[in-house]
Every structure is written in C-alpha cells, then in structure tokens.
N, C-alpha and C. Protein backbone atom coordinates (compact mmCIF):
# COMPACT_ATOMS: atom_id res chain seq x y z
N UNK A 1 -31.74 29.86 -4.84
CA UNK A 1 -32.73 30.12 -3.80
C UNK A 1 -34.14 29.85 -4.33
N UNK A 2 -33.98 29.89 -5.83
CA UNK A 2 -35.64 29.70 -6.04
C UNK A 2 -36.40 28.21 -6.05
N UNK A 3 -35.23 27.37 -6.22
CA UNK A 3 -35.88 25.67 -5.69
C UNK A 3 -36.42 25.60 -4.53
N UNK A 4 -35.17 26.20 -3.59
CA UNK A 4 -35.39 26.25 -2.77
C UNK A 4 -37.07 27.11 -1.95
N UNK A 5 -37.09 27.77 -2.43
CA UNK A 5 -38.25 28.61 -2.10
C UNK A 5 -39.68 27.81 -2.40
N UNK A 6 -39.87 26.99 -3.63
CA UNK A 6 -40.43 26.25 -3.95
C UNK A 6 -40.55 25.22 -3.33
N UNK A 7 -39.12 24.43 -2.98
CA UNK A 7 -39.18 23.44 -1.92
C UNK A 7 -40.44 23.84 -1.01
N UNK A 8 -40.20 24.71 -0.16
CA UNK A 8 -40.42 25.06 0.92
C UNK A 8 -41.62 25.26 1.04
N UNK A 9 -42.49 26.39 -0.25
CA UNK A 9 -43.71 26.38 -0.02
C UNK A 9 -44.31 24.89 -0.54
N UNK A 10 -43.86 24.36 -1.22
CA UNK A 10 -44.96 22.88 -1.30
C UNK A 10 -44.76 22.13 -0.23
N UNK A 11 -43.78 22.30 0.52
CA UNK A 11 -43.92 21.51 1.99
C UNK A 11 -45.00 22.34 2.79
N UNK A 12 -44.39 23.60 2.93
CA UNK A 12 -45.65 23.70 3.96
C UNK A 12 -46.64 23.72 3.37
N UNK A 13 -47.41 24.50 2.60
CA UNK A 13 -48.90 24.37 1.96
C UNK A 13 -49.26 22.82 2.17
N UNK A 14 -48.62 21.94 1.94
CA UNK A 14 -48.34 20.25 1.12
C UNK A 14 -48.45 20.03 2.57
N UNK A 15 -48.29 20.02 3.76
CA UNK A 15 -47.62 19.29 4.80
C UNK A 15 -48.02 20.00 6.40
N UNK A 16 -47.76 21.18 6.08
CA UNK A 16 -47.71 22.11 7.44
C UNK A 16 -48.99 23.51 7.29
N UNK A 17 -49.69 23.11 6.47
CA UNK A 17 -50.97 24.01 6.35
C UNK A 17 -52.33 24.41 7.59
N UNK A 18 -52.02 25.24 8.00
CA UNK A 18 -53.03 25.31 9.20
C UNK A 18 -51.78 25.19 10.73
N UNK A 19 -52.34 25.68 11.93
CA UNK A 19 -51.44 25.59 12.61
C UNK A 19 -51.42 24.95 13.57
N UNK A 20 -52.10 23.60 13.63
CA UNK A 20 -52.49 22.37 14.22
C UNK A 20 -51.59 21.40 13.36
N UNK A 21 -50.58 21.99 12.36
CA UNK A 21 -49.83 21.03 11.52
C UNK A 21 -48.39 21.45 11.54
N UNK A 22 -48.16 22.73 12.62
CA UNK A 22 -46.84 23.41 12.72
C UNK A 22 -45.87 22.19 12.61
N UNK A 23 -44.85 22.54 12.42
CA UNK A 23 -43.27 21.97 12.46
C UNK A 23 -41.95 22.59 12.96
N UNK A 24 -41.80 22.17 14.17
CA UNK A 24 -40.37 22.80 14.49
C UNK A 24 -39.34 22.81 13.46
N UNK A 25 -38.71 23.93 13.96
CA UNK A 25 -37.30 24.14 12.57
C UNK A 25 -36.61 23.47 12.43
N UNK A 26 -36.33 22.66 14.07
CA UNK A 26 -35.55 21.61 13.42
C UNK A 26 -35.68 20.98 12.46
N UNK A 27 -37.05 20.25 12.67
CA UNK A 27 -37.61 19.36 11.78
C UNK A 27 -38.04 19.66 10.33
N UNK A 28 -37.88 21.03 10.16
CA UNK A 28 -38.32 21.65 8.90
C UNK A 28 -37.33 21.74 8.05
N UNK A 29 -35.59 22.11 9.35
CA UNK A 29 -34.57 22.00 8.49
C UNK A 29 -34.32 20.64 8.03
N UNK A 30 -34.67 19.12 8.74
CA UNK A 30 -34.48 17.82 8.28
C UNK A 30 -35.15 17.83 7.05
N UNK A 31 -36.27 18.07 6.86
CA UNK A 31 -37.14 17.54 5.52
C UNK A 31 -36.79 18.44 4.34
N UNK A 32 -35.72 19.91 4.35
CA UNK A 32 -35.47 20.53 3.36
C UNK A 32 -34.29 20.37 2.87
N UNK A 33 -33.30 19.92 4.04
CA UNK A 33 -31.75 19.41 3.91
C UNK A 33 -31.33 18.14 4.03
N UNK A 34 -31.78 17.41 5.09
CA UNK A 34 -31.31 16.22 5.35
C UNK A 34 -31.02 16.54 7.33
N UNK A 35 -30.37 15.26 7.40
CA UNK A 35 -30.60 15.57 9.02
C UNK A 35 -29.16 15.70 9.22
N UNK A 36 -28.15 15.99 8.64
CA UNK A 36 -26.92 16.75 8.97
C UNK A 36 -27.26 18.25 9.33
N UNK A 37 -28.31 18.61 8.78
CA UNK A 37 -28.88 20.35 8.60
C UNK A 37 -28.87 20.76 9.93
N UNK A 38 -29.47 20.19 10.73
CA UNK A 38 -30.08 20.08 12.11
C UNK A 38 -29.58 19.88 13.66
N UNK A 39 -27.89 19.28 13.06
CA UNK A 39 -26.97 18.66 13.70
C UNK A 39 -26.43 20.10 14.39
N UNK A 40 -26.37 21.17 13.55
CA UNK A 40 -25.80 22.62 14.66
C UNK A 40 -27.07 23.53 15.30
N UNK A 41 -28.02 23.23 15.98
CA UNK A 41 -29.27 23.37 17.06
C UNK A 41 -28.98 25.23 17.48
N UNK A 42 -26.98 26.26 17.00
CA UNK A 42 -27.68 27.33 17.31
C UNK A 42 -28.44 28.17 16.49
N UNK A 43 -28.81 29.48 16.38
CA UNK A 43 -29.76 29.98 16.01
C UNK A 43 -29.17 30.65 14.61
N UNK A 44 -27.97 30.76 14.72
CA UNK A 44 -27.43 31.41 13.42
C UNK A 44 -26.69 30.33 12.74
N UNK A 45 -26.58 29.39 12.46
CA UNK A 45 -26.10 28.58 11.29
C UNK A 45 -26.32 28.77 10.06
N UNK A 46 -25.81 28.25 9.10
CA UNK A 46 -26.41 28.53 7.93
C UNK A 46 -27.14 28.39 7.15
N UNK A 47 -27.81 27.26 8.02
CA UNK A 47 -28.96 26.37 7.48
C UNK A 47 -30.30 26.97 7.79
N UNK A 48 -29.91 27.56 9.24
CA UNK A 48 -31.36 28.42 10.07
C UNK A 48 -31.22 29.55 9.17
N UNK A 49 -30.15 30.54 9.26
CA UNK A 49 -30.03 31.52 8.54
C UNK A 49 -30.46 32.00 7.03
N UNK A 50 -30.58 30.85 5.96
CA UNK A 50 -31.24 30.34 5.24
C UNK A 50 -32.70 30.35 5.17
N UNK A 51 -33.16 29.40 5.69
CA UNK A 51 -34.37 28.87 6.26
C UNK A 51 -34.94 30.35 6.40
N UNK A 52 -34.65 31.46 7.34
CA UNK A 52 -35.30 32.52 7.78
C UNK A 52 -35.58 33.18 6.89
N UNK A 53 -34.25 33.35 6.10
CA UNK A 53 -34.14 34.71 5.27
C UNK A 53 -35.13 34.02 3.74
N UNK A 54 -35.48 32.76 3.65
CA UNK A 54 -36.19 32.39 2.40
C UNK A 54 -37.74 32.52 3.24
N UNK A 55 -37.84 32.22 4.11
CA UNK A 55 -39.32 32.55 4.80
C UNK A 55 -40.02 33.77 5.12
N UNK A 56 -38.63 34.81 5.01
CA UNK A 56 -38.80 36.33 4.74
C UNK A 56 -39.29 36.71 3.05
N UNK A 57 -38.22 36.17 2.42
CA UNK A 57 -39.02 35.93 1.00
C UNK A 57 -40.20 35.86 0.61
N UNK A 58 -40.46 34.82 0.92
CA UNK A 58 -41.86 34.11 0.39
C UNK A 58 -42.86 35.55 1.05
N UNK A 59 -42.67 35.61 2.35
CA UNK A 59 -43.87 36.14 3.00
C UNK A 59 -43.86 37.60 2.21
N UNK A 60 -42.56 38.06 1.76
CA UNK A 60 -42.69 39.38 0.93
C UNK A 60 -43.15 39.37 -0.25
N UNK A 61 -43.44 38.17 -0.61
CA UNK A 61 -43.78 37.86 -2.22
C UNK A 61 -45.21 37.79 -1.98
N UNK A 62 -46.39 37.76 -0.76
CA UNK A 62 -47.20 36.87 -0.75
C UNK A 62 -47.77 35.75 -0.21
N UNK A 63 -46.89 35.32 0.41
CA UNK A 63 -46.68 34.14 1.29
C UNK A 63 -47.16 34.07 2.60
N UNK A 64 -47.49 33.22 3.04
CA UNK A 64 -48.46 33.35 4.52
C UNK A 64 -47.51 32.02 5.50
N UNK A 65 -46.34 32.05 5.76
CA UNK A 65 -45.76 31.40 6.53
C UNK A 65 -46.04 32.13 7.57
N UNK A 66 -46.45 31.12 8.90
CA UNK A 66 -46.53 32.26 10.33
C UNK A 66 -45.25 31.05 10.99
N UNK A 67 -45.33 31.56 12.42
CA UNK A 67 -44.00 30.89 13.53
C UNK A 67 -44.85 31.22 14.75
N UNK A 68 -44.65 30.39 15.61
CA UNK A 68 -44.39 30.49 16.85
C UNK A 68 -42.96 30.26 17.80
N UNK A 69 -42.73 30.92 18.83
CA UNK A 69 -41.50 30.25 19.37
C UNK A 69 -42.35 28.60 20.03
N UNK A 70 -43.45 28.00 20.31
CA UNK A 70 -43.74 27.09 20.97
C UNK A 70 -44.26 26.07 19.98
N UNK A 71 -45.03 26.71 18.94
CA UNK A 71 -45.46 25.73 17.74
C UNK A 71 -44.58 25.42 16.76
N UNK A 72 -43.67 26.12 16.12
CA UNK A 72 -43.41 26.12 14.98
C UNK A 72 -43.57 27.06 13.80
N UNK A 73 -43.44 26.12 12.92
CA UNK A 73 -43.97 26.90 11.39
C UNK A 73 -45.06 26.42 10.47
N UNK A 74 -45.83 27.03 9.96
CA UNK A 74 -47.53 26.62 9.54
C UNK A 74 -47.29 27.76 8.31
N UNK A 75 -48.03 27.53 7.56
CA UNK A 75 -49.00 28.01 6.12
C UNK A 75 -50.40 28.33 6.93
N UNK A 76 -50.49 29.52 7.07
CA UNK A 76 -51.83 29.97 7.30
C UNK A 76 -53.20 29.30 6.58
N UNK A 77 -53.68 28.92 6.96
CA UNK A 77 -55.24 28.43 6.19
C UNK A 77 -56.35 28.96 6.77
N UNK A 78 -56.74 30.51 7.22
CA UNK A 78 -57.26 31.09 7.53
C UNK A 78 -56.69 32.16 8.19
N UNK A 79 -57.56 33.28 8.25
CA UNK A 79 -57.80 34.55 8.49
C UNK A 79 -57.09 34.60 9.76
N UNK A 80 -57.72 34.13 11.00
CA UNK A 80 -57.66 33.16 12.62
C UNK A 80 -56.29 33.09 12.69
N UNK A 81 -56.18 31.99 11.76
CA UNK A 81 -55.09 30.81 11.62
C UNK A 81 -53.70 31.54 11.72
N UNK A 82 -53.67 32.76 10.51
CA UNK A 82 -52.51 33.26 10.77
C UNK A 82 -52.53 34.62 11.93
N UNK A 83 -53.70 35.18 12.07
CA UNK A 83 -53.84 36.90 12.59
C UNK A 83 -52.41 36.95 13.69
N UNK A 84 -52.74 35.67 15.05
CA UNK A 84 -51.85 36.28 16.16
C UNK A 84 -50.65 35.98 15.70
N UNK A 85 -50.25 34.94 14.62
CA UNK A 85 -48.71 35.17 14.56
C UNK A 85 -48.29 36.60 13.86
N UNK A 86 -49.02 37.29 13.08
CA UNK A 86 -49.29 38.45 13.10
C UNK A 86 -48.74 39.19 13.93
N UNK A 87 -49.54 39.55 14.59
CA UNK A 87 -49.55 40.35 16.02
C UNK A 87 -48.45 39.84 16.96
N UNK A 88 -47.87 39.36 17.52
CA UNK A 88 -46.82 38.71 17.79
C UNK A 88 -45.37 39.14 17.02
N UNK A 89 -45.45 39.13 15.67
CA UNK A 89 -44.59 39.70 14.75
C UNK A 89 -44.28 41.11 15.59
N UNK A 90 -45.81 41.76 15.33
CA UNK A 90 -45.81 43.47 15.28
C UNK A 90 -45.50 43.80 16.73
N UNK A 91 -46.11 43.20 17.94
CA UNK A 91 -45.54 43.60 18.96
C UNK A 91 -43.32 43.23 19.00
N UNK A 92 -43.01 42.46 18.60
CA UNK A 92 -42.11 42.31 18.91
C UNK A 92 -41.20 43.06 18.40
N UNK A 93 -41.64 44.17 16.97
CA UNK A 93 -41.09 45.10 16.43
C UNK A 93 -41.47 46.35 17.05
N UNK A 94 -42.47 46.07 17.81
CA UNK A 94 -42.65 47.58 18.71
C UNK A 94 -41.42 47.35 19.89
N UNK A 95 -40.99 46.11 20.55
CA UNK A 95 -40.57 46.12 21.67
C UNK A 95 -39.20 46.58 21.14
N UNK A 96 -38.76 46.24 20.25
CA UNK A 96 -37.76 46.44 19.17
C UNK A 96 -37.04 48.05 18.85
N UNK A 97 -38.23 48.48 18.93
CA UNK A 97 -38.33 49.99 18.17
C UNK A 97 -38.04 50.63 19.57
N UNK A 98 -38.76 49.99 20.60
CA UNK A 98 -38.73 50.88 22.06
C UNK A 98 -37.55 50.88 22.55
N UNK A 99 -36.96 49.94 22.47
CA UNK A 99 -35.75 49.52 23.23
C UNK A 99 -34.69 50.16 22.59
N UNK A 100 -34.74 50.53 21.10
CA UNK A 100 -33.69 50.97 20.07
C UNK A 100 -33.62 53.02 20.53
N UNK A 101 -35.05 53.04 20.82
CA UNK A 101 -35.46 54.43 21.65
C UNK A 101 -34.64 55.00 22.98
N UNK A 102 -35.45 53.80 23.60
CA UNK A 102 -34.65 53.93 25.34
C UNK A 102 -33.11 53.74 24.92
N UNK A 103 -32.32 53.26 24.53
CA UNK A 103 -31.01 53.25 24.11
C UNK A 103 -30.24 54.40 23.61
N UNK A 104 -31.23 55.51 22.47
CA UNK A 104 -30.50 56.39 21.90
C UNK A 104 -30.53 57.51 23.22
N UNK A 105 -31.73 57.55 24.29
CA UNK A 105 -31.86 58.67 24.90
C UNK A 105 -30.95 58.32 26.49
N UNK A 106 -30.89 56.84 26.80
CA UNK A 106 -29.80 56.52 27.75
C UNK A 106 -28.76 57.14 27.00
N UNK A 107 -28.33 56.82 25.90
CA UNK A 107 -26.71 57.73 24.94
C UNK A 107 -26.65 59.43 25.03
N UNK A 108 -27.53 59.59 25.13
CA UNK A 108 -27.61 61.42 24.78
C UNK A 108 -27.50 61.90 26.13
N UNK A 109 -27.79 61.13 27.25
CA UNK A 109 -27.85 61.66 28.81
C UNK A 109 -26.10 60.96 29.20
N UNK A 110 -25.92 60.10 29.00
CA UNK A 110 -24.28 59.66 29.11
C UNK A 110 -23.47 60.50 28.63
N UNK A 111 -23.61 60.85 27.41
CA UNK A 111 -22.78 61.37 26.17
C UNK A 111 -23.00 62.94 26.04
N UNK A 112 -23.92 63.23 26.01
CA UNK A 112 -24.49 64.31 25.47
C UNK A 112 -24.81 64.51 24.23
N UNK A 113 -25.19 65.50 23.73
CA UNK A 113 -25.18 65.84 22.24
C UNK A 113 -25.99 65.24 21.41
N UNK A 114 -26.71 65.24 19.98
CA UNK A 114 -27.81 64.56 19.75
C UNK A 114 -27.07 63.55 18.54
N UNK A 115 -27.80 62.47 19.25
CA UNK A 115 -27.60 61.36 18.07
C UNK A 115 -28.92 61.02 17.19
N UNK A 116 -28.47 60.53 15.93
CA UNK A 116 -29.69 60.04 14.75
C UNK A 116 -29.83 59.26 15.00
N UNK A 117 -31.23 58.42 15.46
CA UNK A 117 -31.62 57.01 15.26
C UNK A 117 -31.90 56.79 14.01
N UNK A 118 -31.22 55.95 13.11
CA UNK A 118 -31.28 55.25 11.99
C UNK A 118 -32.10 54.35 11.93
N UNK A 119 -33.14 54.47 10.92
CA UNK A 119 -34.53 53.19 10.46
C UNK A 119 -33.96 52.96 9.44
C-alpha cells in the first residue's frame, strides 16, 4: 500500500492540484491501474475500494485530497480550494449520525426496550 500511496499523492499534487484540475475516479483509477481498473464502473470493486480506503490514508496522515460527487478528486492548493469539500464531508456525517438516531428511536417505539447506539 505504500507505493501505492505514493503513487497517488505524486499524481495528484503532480497532476490534479487545485480543483479546476479534479479527476473523475474513473479516470484516476486508469492512471493508477491501467484501464482494466475501470472496466467494473460499481462503487465497491476492488479497485474503488482501494482507491478510497488509500485516500482515507493519506488524508489521516496529512493529506489534503478533497472529492466531489460532480468534480472529482483534487489536492487542495488552498485554504478555499479545499474548505467546502470539507464541509460537505461534515454535513454528510451529520446526515449520517441523524439518520443512525431516527433509526435507533423508530426501534425502541416498534420494539420497545432500550437499545445502545454504537459509535
């Protein structure tokens, strides 16, 4: 994983820096694998699956990969550049958190009795 990780940030820094330079995943999986990578388009393959979980990496190490669902993927090159993919992130872990909410308390009115929501 660590070539790989390397791969990845010298492409984007190298290639996809700023977010006027995004790259769809497809296309991100072509230039890191080859274009067989790209050939299974759903969302969990192993190539995407990959791809995510090393872009989770990086960004935990330090790393300033942002996403859009409409742009792509970019190397932040400013403050700007990355903030709303940011925010975007964080709302979607609030909608996340809410929904995981409304779920345990729909269960407790069905069911009864109290259940643990697990974080």
């Amino acid at each position: 994983m660590d070539e790989l990780k390397a791969r990845l940030i010298w492409l984007m820094r190298g290639r996809h820096c700023g977010q006027g330079k995004a790259i769809k995943k497809r296309d991100l999986l072509v230039e890191l694998y080859g274009g067989y990578a790209a050939e299974d388009e759903s969302y969990n393959n192993a190539y995407d699956r990959t791809l995510r979980a090393t872009i989770e990496e990086i960004n935990q190490e330090g790393g300033l990969i942002c996403s859009s669902a409409s742009g792509g993927y970019w190397w932040a090159e400013s403050l700007d550049d990355g903030l709303e993919a940011a925010e975007r992130n964080m709302n979607r872990a609030l909608t996340q958190l809410e929904n995981a909410r409304r779920l345990e308390k729909n269960l407790k009115a069905e069911f009864g009795g109290q259940l643990m929501l697990k974080m």
